[in-house]
C-alpha atoms as a PDB file:
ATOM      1  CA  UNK A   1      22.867  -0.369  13.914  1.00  0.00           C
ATOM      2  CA  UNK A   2      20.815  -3.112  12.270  1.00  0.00           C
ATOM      3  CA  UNK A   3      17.040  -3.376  13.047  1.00  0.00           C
ATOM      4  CA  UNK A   4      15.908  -6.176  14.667  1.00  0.00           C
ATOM      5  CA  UNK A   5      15.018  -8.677  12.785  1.00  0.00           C
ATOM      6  CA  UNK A   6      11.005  -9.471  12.623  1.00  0.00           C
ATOM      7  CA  UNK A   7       8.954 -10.157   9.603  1.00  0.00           C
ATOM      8  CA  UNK A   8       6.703  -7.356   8.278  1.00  0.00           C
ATOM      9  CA  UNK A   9       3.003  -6.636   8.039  1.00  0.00           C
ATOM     10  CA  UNK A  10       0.871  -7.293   4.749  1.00  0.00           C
ATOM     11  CA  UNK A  11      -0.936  -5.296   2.757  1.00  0.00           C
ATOM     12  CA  UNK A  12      -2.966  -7.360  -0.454  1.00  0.00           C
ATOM     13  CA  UNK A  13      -3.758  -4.318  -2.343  1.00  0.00           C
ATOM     14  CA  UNK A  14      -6.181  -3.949  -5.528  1.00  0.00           C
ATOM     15  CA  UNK A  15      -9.083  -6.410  -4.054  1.00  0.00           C
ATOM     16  CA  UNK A  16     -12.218  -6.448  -6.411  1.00  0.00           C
ATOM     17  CA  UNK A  17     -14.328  -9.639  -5.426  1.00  0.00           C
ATOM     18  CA  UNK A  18     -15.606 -10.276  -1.704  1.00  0.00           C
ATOM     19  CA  UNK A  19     -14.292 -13.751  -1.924  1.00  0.00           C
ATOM     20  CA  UNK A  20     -10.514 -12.523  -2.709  1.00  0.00           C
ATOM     21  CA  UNK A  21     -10.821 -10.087   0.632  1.00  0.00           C
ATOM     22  CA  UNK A  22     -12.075 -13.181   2.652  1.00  0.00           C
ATOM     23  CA  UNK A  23      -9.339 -15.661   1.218  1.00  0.00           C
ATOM     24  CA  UNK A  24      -6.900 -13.054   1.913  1.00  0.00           C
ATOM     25  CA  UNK A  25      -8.167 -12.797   5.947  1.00  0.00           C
ATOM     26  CA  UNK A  26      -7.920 -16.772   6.332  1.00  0.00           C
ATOM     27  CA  UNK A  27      -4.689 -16.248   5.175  1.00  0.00           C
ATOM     28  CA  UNK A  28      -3.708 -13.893   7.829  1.00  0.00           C
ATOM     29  CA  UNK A  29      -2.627 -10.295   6.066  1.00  0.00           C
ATOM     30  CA  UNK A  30      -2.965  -7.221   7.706  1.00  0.00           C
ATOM     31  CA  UNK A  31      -4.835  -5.151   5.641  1.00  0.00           C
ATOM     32  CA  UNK A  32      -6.181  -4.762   2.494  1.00  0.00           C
ATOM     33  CA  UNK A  33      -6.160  -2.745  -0.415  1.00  0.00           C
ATOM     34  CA  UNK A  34      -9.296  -1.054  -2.324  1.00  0.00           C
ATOM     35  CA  UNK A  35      -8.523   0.992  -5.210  1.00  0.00           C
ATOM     36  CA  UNK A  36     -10.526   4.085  -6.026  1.00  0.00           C
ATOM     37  CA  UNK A  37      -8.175   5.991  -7.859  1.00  0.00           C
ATOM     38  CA  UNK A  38      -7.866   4.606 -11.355  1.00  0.00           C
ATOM     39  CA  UNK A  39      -6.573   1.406 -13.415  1.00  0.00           C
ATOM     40  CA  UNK A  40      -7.839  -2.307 -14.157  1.00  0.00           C
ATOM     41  CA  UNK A  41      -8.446  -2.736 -10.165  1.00  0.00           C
ATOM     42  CA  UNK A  42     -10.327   0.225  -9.771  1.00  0.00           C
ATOM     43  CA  UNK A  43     -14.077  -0.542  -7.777  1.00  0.00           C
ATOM     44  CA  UNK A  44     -17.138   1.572  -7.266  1.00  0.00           C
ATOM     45  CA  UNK A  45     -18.803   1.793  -3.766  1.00  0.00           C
ATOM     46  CA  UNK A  46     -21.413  -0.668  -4.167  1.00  0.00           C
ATOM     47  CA  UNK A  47     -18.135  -3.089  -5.040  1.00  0.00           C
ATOM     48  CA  UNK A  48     -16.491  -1.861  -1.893  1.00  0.00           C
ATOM     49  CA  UNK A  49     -19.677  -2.553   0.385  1.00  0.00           C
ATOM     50  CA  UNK A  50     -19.875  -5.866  -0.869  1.00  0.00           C
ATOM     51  CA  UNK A  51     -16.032  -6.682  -0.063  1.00  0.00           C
ATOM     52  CA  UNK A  52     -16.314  -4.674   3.480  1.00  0.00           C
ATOM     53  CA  UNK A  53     -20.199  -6.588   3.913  1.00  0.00           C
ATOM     54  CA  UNK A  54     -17.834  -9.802   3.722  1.00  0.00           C
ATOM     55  CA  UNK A  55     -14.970  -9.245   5.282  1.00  0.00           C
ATOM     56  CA  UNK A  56     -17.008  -8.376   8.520  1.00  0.00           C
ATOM     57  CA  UNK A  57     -14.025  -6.237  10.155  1.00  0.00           C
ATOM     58  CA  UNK A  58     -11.613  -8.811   9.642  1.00  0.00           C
ATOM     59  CA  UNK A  59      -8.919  -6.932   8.923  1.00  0.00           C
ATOM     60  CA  UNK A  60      -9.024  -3.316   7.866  1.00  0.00           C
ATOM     61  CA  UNK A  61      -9.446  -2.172   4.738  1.00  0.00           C
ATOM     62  CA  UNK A  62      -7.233   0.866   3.014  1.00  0.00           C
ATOM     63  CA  UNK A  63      -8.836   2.867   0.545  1.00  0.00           C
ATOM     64  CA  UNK A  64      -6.169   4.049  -2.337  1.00  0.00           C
ATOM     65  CA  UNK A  65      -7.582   7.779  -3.585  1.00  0.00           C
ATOM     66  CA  UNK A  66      -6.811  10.328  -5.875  1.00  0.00           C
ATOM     67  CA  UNK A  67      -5.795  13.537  -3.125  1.00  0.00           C
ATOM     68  CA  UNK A  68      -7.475  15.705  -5.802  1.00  0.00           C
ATOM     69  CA  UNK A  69     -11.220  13.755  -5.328  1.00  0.00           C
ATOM     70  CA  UNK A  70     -13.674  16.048  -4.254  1.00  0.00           C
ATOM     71  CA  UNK A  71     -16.786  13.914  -5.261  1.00  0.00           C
ATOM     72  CA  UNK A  72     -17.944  10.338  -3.700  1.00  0.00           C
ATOM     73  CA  UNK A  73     -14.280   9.789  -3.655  1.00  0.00           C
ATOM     74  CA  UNK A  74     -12.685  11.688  -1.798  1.00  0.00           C
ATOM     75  CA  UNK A  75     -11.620  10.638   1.507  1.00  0.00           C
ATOM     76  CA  UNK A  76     -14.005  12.379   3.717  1.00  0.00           C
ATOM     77  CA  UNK A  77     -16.625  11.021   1.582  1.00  0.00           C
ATOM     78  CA  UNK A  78     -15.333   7.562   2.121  1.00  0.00           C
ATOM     79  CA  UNK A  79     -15.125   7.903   5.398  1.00  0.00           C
ATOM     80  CA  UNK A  80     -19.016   8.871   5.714  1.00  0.00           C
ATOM     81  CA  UNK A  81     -20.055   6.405   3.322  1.00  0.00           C
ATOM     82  CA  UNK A  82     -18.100   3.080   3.823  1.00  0.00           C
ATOM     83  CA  UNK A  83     -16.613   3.896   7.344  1.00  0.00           C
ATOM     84  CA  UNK A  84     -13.260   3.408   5.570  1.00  0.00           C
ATOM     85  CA  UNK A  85     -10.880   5.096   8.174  1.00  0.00           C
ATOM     86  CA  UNK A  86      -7.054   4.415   6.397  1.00  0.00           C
ATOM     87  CA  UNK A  87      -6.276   6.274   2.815  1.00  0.00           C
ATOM     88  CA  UNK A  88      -3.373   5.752   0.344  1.00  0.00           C
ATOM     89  CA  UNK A  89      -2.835   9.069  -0.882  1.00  0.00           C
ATOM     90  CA  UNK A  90      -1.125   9.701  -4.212  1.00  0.00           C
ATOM     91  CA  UNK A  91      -1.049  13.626  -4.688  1.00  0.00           C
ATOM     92  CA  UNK A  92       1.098  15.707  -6.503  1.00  0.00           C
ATOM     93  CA  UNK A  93       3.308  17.546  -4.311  1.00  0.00           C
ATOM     94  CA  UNK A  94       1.361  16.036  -0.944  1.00  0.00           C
ATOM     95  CA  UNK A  95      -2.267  17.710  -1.676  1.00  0.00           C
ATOM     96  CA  UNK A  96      -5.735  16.824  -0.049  1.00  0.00           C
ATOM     97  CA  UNK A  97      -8.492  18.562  -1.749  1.00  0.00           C
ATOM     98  CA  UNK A  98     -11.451  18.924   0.195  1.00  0.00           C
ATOM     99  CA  UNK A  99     -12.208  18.501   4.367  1.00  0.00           C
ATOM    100  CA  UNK A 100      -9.489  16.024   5.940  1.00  0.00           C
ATOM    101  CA  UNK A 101     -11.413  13.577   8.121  1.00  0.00           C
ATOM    102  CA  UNK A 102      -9.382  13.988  11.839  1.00  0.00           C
ATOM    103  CA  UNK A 103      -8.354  10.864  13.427  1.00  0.00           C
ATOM    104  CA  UNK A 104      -8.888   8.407  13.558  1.00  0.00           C
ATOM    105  CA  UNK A 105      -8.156   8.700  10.061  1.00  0.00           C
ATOM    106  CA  UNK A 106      -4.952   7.754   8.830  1.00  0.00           C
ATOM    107  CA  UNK A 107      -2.979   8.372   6.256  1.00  0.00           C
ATOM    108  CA  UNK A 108      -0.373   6.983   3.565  1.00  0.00           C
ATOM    109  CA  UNK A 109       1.841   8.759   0.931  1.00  0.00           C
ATOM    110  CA  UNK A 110       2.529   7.584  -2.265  1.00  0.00           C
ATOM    111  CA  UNK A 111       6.551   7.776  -3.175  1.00  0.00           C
ATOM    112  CA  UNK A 112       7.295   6.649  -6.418  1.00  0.00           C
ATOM    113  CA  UNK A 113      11.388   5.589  -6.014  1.00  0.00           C
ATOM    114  CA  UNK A 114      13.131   6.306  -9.446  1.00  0.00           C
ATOM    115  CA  UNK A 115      16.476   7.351  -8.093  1.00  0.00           C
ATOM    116  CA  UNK A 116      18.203   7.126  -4.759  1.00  0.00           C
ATOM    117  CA  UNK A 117      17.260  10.789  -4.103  1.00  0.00           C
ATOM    118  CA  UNK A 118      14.079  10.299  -3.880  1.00  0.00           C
ATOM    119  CA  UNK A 119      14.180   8.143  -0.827  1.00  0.00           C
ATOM    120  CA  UNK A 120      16.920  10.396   0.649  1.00  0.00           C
ATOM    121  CA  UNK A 121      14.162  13.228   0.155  1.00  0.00           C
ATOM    122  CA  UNK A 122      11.380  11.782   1.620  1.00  0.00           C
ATOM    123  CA  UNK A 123      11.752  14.208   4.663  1.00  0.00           C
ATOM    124  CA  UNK A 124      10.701  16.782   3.061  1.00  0.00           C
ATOM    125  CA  UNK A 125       7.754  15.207   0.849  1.00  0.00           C
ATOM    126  CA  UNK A 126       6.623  14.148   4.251  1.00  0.00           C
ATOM    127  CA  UNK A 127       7.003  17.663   5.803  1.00  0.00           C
ATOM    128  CA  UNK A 128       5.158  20.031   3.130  1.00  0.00           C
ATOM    129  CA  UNK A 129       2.296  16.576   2.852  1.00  0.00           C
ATOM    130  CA  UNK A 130      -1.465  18.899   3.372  1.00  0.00           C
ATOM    131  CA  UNK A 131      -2.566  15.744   5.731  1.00  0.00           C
ATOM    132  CA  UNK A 132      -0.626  14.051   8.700  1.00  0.00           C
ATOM    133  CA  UNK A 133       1.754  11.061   7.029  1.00  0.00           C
ATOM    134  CA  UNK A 134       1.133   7.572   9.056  1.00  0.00           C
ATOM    135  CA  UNK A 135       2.991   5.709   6.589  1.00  0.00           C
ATOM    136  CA  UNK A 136       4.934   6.414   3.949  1.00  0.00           C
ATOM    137  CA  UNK A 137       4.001   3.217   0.027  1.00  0.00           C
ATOM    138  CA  UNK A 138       7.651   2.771  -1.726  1.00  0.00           C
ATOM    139  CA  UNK A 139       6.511   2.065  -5.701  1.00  0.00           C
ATOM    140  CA  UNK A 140       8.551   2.055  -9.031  1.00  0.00           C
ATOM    141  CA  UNK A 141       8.529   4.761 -10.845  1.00  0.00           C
ATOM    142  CA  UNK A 142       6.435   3.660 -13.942  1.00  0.00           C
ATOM    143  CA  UNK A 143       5.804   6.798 -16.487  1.00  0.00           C
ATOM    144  CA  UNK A 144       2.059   6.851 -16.471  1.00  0.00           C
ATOM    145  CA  UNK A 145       1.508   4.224 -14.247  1.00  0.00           C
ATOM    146  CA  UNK A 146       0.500   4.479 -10.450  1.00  0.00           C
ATOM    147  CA  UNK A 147       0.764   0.877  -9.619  1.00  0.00           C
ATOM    148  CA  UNK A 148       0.303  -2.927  -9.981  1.00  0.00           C
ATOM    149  CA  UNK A 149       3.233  -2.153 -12.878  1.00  0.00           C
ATOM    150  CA  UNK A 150       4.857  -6.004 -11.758  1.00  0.00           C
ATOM    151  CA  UNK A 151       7.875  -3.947 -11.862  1.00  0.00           C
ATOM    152  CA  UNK A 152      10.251  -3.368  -8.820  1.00  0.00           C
ATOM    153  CA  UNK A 153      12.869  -0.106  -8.269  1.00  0.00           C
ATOM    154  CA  UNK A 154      16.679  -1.175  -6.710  1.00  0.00           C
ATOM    155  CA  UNK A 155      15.677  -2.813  -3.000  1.00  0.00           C
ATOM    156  CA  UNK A 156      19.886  -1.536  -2.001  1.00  0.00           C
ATOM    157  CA  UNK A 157      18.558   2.149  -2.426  1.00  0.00           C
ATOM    158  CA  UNK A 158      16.696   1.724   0.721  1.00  0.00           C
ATOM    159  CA  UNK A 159      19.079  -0.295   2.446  1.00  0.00           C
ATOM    160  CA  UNK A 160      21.667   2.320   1.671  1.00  0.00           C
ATOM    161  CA  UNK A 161      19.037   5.656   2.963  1.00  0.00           C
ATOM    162  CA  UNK A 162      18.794   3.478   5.722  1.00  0.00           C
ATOM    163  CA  UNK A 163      22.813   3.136   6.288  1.00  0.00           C
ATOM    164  CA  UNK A 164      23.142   6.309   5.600  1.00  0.00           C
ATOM    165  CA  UNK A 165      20.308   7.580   8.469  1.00  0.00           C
ATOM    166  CA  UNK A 166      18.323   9.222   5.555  1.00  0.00           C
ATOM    167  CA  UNK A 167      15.370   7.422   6.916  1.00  0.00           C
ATOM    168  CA  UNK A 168      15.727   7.336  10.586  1.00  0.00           C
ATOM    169  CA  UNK A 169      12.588   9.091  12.319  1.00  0.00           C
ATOM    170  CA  UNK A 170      10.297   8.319   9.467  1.00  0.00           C
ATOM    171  CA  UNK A 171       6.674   7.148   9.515  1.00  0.00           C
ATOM    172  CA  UNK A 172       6.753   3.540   8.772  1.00  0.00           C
ATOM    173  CA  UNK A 173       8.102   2.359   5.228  1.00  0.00           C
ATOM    174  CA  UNK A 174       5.878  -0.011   3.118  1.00  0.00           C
ATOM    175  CA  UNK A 175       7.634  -2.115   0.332  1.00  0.00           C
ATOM    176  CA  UNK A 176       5.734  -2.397  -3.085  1.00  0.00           C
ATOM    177  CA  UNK A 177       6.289  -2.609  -6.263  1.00  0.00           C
ATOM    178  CA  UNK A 178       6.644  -5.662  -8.158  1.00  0.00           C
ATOM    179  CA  UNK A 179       6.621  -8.424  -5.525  1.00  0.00           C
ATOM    180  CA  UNK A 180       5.485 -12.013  -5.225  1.00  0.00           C
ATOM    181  CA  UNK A 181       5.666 -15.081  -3.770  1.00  0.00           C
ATOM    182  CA  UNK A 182       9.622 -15.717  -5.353  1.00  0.00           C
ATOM    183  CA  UNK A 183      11.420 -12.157  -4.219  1.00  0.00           C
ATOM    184  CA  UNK A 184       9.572 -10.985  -1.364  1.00  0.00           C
ATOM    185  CA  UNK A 185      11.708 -12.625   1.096  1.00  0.00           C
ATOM    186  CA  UNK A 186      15.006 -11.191  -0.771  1.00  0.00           C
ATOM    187  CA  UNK A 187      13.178  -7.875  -0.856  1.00  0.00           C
ATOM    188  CA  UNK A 188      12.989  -8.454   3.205  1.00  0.00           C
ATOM    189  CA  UNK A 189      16.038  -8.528   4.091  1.00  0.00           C
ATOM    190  CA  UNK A 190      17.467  -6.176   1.597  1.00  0.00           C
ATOM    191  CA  UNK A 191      14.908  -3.509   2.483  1.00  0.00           C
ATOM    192  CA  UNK A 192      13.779  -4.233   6.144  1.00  0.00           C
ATOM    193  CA  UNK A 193      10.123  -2.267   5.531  1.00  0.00           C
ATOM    194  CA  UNK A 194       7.951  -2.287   8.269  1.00  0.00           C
ATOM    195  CA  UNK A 195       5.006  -3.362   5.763  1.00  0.00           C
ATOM    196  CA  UNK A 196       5.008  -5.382   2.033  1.00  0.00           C
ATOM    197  CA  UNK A 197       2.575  -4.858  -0.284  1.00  0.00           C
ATOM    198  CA  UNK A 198       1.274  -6.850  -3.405  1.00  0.00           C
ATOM    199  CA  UNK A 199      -1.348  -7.254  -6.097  1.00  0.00           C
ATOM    200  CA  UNK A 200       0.034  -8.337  -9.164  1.00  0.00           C
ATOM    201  CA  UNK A 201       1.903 -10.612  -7.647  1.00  0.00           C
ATOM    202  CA  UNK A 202      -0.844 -12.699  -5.942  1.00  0.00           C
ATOM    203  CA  UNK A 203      -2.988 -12.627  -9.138  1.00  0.00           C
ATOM    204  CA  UNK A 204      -3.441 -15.434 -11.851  1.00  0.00           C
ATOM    205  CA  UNK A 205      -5.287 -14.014 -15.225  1.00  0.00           C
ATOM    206  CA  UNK A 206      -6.804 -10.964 -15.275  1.00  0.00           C
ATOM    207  CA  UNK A 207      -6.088  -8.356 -13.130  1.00  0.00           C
ATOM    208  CA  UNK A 208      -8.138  -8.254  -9.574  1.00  0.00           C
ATOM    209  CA  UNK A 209      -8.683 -11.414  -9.906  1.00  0.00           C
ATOM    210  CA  UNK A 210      -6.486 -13.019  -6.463  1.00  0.00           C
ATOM    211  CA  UNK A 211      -5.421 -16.844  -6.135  1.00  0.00           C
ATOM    212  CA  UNK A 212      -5.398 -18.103  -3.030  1.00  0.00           C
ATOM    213  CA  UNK A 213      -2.833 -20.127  -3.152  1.00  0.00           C
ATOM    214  CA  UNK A 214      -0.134 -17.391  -4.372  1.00  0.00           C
ATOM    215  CA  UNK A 215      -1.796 -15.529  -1.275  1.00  0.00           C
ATOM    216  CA  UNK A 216      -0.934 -18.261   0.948  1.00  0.00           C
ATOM    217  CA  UNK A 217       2.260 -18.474  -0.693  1.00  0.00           C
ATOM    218  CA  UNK A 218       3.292 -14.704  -0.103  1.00  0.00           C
ATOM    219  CA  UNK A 219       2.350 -15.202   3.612  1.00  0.00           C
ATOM    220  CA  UNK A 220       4.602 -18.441   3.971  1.00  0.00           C
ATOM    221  CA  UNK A 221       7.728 -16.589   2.289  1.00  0.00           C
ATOM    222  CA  UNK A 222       6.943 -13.452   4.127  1.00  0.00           C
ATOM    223  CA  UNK A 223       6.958 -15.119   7.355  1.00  0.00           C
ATOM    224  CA  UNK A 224      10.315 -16.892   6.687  1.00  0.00           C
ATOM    225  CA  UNK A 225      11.811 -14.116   5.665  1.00  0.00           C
END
């Protein structure tokens, strides 16, 4: 059976500059992105006050951390510090180090998609995860790379999982990996996630640094979709 057809919530991931987070609200995304964990996007706290200080609960905020943290940030040290209540987890074989803040803390894993088997196993991954999986990020599998890569895995993999009821019953799915303002409605409808997700591809020059007009132009595709 086909899901119905609706278009998906939006996550602008890898925010570094208040104004970005507040261009990205106008625009009408879901959520956004603050990276912890490592790369060009990565901020410090007193970066992430500023960009929370501005966004003045606007839309939430999900904080992308290492699962091994156990210093200012980890997640229960997030939570205490910046009130930052939604974590992107990427941990090797579904660790948390350290206390696990209770709800209303949520959390997301971190599936890097290199084969079809990997979304076909995502039960499992999901099932042996140390914390309680609200949502599971789809990325390309980039050797050394978490993320922001520009570079997209095969869409039909998850189309096919989903055929194939290999994903029925599963936290919600969000789509990244690679997408902008040109492929995100093909990814769409190929993929059906619940959520998209971008950073690279709503960027113009270095990275972090977000144009509002691709922004505004992610939103428009995703909605026609």
């Amino acid at each position: 059976m086909q899901r119905p057809v609706k278009s998906p919530k939006v996550k602008i991931c890898g925010i570094t500059r208040p104004a970005d987070a507040v261009a990205a609200a106008t625009a009408g995304v879901d959520a956004i992105g603050l990276n912890f964990y490592s790369g060009p996007r990565r901020i410090n706290l007193t970066q992430a006050r500023a960009i929370l200080d501005a966004l003045s609960g606007q839309v939430p905020a999900v904080a992308l951390i290492d699962g091994s943290a156990t210093g200012e940030y980890s997640a229960a040290h997030l939570v205490a510090a910046l009130g930052v209540r939604l974590f992107q987890v990427y941990a090797a074989g579904g660790g948390l180090a350290g206390p696990i803040p209770p709800a209303p803390a949520a959390y997301g894993l971190v599936a890097h998609v290199a084969q079809p088997a990997d979304l076909t196993q995502l039960p499992q991954r999901i099932g042996t995860a140390a914390f309680p999986v609200a949502a599971v990020l789809l990325d390309a599998c980039v050797p050394g790379r978490l993320g922001g890569t520009g570079t997209s895995f095969n869409w039909q993999w998850v189309a096919t999982a989903r055929a194939a009821g290999a994903l029925t019953g599963l936290p919600p799915l969000i789509l990244a990996g690679g997408l902008n303002p040109g492929n995100v409605a093909a990814a769409i409808t190929i993929a059906q996630p619940d959520w998209v997700d971008v950073s690279g591809g709503v960027e113009s020059g270095s990275p972090g640094i977000k144009d509002a007009r691709r922004i505004a132009d992610f939103m428009a595709a995703v909605r026609s979709a």
